[in-house]
PDB file of N, CA and C in Angstrom:
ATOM      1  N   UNK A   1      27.401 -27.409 -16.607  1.00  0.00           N
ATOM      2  CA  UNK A   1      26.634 -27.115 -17.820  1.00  0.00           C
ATOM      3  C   UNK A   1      27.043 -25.746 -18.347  1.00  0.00           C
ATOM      4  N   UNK A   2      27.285 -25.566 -19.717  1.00  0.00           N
ATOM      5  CA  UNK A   2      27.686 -24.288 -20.350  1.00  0.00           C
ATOM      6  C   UNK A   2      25.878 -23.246 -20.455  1.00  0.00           C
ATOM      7  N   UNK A   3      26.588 -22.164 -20.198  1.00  0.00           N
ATOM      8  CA  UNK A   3      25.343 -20.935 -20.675  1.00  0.00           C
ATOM      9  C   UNK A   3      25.661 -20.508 -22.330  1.00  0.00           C
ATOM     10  N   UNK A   4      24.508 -20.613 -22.741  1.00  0.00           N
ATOM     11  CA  UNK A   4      24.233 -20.313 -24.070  1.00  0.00           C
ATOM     12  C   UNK A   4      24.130 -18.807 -24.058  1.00  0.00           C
ATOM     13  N   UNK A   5      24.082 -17.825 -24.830  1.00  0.00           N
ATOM     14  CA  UNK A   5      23.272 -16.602 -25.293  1.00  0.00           C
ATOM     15  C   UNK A   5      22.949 -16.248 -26.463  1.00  0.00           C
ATOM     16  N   UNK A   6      21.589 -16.163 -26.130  1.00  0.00           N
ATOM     17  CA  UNK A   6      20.544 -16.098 -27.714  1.00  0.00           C
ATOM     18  C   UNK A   6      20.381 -14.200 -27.799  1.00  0.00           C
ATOM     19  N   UNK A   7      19.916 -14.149 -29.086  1.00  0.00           N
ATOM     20  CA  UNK A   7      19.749 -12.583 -29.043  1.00  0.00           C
ATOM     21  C   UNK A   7      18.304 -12.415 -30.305  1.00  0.00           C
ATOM     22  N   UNK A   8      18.086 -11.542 -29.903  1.00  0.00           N
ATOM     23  CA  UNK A   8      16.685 -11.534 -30.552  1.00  0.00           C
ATOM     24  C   UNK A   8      15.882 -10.026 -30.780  1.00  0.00           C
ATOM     25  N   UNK A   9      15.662  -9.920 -32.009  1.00  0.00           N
ATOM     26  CA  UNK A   9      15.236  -8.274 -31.978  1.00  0.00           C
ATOM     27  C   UNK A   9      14.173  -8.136 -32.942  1.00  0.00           C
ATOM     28  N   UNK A  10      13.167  -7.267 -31.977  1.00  0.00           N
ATOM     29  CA  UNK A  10      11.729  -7.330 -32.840  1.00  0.00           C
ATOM     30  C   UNK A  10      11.430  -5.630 -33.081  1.00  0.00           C
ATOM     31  N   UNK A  11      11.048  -5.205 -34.075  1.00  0.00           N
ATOM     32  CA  UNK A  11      11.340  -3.500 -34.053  1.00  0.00           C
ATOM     33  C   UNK A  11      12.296  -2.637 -33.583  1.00  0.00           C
ATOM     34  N   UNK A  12      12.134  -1.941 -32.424  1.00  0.00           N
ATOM     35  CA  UNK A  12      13.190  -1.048 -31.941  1.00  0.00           C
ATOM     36  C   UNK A  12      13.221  -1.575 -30.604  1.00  0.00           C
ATOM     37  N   UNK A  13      13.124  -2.823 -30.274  1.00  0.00           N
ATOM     38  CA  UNK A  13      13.910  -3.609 -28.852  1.00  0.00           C
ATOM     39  C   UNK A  13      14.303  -4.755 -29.163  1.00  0.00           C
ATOM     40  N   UNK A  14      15.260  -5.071 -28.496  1.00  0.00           N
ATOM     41  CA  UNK A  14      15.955  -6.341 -28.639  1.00  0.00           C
ATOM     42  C   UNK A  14      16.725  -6.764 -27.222  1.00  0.00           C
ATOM     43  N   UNK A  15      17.250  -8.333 -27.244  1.00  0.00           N
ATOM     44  CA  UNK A  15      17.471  -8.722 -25.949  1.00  0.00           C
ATOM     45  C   UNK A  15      18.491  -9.713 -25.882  1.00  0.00           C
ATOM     46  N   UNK A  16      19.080  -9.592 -25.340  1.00  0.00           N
ATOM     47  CA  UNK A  16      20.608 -10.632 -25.105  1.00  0.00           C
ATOM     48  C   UNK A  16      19.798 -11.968 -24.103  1.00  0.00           C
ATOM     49  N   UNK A  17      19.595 -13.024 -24.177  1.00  0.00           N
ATOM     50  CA  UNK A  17      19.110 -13.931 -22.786  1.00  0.00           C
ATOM     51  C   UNK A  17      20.059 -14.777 -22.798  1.00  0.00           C
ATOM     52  N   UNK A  18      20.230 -15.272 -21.349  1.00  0.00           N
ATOM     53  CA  UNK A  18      21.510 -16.308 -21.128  1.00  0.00           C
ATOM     54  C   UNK A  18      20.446 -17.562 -20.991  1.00  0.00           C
ATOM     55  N   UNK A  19      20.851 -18.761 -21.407  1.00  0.00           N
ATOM     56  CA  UNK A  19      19.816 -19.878 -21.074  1.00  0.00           C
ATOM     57  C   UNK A  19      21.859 -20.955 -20.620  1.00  0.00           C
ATOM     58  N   UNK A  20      20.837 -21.528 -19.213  1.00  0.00           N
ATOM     59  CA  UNK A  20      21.910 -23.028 -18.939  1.00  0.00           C
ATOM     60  C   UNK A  20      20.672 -23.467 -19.130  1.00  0.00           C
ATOM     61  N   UNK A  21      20.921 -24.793 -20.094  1.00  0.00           N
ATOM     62  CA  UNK A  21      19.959 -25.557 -20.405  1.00  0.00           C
ATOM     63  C   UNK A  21      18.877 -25.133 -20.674  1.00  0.00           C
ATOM     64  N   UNK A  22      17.711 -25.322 -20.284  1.00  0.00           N
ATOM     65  CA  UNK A  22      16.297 -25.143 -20.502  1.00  0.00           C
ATOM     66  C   UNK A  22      16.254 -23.985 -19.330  1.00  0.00           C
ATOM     67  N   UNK A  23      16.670 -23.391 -18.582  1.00  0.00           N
ATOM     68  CA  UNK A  23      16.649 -22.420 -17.663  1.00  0.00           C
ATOM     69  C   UNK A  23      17.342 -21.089 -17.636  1.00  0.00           C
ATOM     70  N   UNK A  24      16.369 -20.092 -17.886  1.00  0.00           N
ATOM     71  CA  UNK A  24      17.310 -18.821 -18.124  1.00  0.00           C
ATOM     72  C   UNK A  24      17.550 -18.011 -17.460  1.00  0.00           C
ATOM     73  N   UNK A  25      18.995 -17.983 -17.547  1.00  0.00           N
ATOM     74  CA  UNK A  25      20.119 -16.972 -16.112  1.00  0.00           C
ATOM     75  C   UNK A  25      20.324 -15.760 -16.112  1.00  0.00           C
ATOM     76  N   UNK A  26      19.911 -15.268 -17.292  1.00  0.00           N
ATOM     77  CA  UNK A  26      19.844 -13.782 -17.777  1.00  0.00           C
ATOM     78  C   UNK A  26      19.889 -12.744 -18.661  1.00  0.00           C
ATOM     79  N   UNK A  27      19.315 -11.560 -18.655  1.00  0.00           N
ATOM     80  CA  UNK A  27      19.247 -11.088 -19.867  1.00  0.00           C
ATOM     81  C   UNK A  27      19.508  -9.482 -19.673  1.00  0.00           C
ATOM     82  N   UNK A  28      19.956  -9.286 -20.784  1.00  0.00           N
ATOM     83  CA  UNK A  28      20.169  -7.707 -21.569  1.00  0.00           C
ATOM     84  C   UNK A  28      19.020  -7.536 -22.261  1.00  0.00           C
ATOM     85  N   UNK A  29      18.709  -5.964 -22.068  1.00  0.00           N
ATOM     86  CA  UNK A  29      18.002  -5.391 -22.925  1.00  0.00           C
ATOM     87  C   UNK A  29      18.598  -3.703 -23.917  1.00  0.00           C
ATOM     88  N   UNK A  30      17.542  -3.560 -24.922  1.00  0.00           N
ATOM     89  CA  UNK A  30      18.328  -2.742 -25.067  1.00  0.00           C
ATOM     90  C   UNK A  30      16.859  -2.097 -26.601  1.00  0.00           C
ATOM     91  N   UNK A  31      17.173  -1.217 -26.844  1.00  0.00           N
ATOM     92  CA  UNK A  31      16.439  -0.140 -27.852  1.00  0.00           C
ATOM     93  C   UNK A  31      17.467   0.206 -29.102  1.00  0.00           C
ATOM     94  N   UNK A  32      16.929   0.531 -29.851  1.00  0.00           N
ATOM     95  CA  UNK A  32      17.906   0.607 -31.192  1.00  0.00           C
ATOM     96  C   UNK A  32      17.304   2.389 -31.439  1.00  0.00           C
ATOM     97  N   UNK A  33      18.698   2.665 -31.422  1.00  0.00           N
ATOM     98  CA  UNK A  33      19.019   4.913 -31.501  1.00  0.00           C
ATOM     99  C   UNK A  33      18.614   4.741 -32.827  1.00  0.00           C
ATOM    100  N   UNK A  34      19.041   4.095 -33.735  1.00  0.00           N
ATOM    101  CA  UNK A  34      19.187   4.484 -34.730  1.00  0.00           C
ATOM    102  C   UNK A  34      19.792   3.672 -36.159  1.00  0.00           C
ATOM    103  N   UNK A  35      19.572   2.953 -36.793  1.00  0.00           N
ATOM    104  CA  UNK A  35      20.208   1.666 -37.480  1.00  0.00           C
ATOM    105  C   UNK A  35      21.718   1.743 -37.151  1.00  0.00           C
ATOM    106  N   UNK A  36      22.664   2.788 -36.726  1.00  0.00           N
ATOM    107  CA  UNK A  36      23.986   2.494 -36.659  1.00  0.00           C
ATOM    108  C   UNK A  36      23.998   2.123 -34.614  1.00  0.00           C
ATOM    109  N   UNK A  37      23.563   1.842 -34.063  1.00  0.00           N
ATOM    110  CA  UNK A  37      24.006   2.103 -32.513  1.00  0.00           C
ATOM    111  C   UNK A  37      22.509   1.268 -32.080  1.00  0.00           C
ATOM    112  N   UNK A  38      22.570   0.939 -30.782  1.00  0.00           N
ATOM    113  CA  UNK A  38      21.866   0.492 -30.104  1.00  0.00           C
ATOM    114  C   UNK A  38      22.009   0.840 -27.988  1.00  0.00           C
ATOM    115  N   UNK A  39      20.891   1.196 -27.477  1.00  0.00           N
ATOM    116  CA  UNK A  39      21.238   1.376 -26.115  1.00  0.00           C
ATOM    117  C   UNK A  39      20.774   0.506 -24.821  1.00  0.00           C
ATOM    118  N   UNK A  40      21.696  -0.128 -24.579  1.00  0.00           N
ATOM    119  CA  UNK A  40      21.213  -1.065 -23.329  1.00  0.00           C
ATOM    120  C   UNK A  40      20.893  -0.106 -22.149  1.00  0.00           C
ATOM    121  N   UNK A  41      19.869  -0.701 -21.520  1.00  0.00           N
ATOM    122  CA  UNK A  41      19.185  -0.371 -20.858  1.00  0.00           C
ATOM    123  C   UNK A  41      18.905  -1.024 -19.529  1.00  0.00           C
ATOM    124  N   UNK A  42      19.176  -2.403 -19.509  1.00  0.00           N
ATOM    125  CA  UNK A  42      19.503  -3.076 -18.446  1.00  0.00           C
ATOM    126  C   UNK A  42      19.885  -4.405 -18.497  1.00  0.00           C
ATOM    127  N   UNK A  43      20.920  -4.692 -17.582  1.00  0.00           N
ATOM    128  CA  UNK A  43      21.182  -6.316 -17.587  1.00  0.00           C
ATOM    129  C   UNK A  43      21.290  -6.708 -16.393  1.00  0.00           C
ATOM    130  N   UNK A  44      20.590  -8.064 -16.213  1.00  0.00           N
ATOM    131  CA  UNK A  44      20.383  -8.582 -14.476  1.00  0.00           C
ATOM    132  C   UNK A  44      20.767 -10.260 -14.935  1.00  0.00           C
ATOM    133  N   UNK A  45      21.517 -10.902 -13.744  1.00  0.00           N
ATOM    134  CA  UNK A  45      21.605 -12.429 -13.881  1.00  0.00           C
ATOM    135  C   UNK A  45      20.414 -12.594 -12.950  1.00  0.00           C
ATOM    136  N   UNK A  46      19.881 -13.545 -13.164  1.00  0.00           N
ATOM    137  CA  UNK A  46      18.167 -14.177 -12.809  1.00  0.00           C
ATOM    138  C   UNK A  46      18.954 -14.612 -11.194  1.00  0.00           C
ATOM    139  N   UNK A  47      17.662 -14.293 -10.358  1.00  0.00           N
ATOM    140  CA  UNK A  47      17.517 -15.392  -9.091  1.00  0.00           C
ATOM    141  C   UNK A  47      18.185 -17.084  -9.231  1.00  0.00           C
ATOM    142  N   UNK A  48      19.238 -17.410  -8.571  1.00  0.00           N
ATOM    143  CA  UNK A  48      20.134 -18.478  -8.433  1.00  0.00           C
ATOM    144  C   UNK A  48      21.323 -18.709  -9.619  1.00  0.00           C
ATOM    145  N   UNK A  49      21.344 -17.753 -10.436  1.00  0.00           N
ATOM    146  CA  UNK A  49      22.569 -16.982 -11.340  1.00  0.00           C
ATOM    147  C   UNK A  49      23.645 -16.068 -10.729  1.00  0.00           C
ATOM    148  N   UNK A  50      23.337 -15.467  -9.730  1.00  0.00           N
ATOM    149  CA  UNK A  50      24.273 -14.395  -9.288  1.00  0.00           C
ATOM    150  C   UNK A  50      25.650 -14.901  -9.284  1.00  0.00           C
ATOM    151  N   UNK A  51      26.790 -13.706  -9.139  1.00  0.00           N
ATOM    152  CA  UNK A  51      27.797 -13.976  -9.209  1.00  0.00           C
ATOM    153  C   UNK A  51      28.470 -15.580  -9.738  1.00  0.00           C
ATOM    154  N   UNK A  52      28.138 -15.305 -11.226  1.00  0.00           N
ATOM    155  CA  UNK A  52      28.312 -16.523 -11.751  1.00  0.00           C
ATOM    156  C   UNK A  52      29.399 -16.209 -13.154  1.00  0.00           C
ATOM    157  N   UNK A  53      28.921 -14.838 -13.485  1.00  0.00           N
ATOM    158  CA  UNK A  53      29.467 -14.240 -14.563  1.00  0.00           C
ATOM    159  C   UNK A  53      28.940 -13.826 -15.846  1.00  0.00           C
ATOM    160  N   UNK A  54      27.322 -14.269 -15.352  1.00  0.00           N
ATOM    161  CA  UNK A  54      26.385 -13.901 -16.282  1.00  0.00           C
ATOM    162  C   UNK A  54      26.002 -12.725 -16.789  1.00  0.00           C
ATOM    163  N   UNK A  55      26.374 -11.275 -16.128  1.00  0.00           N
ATOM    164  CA  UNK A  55      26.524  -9.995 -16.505  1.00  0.00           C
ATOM    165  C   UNK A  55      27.761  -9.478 -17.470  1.00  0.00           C
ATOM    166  N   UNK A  56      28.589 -10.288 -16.649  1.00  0.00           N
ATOM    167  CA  UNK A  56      29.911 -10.035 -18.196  1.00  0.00           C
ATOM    168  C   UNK A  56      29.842 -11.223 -19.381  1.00  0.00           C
ATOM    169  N   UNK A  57      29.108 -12.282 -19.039  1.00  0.00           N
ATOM    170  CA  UNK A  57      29.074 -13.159 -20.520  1.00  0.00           C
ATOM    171  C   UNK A  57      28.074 -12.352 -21.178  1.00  0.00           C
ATOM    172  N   UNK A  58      26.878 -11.520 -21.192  1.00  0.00           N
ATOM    173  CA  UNK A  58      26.223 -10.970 -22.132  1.00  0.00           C
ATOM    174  C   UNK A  58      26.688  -9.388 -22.423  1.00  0.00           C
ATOM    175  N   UNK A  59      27.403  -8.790 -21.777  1.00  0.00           N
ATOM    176  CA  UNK A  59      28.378  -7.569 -22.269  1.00  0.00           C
ATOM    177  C   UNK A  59      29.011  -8.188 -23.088  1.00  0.00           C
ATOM    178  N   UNK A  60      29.862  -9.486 -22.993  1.00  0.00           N
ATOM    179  CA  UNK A  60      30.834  -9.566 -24.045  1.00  0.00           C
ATOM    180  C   UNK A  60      30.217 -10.141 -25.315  1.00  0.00           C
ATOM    181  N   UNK A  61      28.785 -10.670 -25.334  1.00  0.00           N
ATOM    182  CA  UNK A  61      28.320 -11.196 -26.320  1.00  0.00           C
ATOM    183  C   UNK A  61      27.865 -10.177 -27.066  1.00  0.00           C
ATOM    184  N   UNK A  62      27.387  -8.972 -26.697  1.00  0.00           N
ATOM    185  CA  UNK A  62      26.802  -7.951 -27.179  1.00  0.00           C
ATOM    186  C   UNK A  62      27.772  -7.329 -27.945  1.00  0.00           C
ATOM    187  N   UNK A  63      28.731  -7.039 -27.298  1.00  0.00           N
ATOM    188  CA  UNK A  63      29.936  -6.405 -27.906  1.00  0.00           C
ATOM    189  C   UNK A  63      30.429  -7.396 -29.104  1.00  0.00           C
ATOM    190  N   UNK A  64      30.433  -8.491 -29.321  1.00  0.00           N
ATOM    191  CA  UNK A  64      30.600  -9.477 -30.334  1.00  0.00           C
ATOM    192  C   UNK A  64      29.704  -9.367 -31.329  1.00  0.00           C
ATOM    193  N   UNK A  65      28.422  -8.990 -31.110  1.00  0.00           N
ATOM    194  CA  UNK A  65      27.517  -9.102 -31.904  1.00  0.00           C
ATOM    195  C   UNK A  65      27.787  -7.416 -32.709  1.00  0.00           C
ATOM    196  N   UNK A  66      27.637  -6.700 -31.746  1.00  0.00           N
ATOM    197  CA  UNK A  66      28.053  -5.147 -32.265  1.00  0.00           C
ATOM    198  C   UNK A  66      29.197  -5.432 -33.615  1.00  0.00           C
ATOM    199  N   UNK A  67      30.147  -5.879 -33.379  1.00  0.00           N
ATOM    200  CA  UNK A  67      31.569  -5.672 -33.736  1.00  0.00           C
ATOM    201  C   UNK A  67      31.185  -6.961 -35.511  1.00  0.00           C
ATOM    202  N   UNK A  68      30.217  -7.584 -35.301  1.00  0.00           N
ATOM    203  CA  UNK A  68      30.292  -8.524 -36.275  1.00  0.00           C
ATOM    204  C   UNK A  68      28.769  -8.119 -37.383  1.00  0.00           C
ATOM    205  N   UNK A  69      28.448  -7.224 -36.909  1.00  0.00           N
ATOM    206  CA  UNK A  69      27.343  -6.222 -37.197  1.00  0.00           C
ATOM    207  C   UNK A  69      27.193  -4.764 -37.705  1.00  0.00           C
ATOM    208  N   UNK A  70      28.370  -4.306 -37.670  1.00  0.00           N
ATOM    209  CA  UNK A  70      29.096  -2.977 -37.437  1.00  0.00           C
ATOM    210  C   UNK A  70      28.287  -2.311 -36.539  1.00  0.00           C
ATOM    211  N   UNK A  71      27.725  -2.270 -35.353  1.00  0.00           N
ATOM    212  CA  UNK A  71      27.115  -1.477 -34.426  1.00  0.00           C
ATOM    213  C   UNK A  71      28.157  -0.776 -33.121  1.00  0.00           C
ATOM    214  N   UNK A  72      27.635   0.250 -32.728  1.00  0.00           N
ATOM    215  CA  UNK A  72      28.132   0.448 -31.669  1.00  0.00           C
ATOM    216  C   UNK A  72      26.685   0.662 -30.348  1.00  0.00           C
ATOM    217  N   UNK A  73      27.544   0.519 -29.256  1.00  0.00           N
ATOM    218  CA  UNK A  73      26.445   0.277 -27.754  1.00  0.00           C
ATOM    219  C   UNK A  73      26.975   1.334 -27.024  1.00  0.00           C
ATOM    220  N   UNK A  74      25.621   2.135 -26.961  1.00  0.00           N
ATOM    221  CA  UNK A  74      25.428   3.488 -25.795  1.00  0.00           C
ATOM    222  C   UNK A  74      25.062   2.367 -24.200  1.00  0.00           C
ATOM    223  N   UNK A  75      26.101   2.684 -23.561  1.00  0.00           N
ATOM    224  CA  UNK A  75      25.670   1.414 -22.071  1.00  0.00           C
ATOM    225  C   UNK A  75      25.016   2.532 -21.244  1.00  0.00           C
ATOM    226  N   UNK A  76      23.583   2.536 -21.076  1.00  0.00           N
ATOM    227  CA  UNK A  76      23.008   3.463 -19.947  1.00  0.00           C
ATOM    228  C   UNK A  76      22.822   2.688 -18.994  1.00  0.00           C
ATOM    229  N   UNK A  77      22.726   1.245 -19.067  1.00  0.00           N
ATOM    230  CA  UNK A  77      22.534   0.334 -17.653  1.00  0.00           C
ATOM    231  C   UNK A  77      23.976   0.234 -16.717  1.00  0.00           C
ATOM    232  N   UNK A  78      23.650   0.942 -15.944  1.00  0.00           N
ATOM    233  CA  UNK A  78      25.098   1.124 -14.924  1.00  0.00           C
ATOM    234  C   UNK A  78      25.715   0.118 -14.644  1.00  0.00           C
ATOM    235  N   UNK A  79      25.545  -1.087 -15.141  1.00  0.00           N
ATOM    236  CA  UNK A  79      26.587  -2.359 -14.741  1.00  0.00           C
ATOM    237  C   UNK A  79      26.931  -2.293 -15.856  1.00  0.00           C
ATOM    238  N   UNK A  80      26.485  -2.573 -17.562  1.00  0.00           N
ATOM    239  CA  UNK A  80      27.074  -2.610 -18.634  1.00  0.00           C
ATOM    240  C   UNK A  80      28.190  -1.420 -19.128  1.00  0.00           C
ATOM    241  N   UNK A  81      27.472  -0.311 -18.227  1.00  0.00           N
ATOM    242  CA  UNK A  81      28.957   0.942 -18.537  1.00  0.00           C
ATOM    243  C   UNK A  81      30.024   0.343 -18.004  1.00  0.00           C
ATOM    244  N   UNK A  82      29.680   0.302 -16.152  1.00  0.00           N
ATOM    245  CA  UNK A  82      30.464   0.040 -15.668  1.00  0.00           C
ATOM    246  C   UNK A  82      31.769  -0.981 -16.404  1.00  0.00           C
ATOM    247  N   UNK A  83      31.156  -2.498 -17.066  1.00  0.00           N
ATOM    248  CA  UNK A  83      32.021  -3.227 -17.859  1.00  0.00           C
ATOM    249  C   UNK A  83      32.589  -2.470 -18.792  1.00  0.00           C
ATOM    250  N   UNK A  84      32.022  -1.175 -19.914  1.00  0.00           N
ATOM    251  CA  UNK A  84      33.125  -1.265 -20.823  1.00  0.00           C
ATOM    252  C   UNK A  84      34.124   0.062 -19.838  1.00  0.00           C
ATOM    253  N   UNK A  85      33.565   0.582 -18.544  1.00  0.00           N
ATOM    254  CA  UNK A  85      34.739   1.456 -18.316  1.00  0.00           C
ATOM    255  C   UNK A  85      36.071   0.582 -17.729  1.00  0.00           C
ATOM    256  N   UNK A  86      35.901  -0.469 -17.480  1.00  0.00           N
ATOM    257  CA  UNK A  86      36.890  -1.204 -17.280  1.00  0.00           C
ATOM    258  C   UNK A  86      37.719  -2.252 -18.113  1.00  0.00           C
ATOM    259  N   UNK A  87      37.108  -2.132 -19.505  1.00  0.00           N
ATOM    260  CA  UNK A  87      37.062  -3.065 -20.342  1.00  0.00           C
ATOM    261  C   UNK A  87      37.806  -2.088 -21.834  1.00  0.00           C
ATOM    262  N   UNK A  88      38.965  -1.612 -21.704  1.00  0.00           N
ATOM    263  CA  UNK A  88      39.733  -0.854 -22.819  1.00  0.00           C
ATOM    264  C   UNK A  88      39.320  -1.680 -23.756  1.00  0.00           C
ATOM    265  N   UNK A  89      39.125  -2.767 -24.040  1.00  0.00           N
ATOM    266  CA  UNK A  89      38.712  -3.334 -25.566  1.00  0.00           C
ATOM    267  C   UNK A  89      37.564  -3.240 -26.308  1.00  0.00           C
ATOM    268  N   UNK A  90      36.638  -2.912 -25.488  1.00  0.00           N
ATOM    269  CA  UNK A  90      35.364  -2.495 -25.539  1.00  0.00           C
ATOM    270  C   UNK A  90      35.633  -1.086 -26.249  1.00  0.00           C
ATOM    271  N   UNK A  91      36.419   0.005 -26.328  1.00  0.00           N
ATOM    272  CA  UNK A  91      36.150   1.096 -26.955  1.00  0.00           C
ATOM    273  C   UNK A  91      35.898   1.141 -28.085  1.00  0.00           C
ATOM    274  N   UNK A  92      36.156   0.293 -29.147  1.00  0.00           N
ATOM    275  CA  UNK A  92      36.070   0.184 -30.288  1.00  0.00           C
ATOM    276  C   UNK A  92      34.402   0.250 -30.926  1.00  0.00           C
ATOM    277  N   UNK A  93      33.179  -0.318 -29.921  1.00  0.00           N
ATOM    278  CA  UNK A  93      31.823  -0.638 -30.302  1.00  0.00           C
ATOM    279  C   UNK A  93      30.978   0.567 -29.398  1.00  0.00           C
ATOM    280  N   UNK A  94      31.721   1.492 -28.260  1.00  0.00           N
ATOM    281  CA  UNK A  94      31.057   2.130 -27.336  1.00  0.00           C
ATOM    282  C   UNK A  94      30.804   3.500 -28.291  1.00  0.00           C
ATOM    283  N   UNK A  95      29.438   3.401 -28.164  1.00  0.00           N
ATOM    284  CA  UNK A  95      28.677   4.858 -28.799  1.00  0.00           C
ATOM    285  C   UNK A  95      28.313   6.002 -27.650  1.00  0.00           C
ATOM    286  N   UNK A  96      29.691   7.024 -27.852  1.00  0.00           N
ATOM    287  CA  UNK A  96      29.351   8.193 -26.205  1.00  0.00           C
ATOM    288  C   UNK A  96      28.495   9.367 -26.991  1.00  0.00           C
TER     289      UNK A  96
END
């Protein structure tokens, strides 16, 4: 079964969620700096998600959404830095 990711933003928070099927594998969060940038704050794959790839499918969705949005992403959640410090393509949306 494919994972979906929905995104959704109500005032100054918003949230990346992974759904397989009717069951959801995980989510990003994140606060908005400022109408140009936004800062994640944490991303976890859900209990029986792990090591599945659900932490880098919503980095890369975020970064998609950034890039088709004109935003850039301050990553304070130490796994989402971690992705764009390894992720040279990612520099283009990263707000330091």
């Amino acid at each position: 079964m494919s994972v979906e990711v929905r995104q959704a933003e109500e005032g100054s928070k918003g949230a990346f969620t992974a759904w397989e099927g009717d069951r959801r594998a995980g989510v990003m969060t994140y606060s908005r700096g400022n109408p140009a940038f936004v800062i994640v704050d944490h991303t976890e794959a859900l209990a029986g998600f792990e090591g599945r790839g659900i932490g880098k499918l919503l980095v890369a969705s975020a970064v998609e959404w950034a890039r088709q949005n004109g935003q850039k992403i301050m990553p304070l959640c130490p796994y989402t830095r971690a992705v764009f410090e390894r992720t040279p393509d990612y520099a283009d949306v990263w707000f330091k």
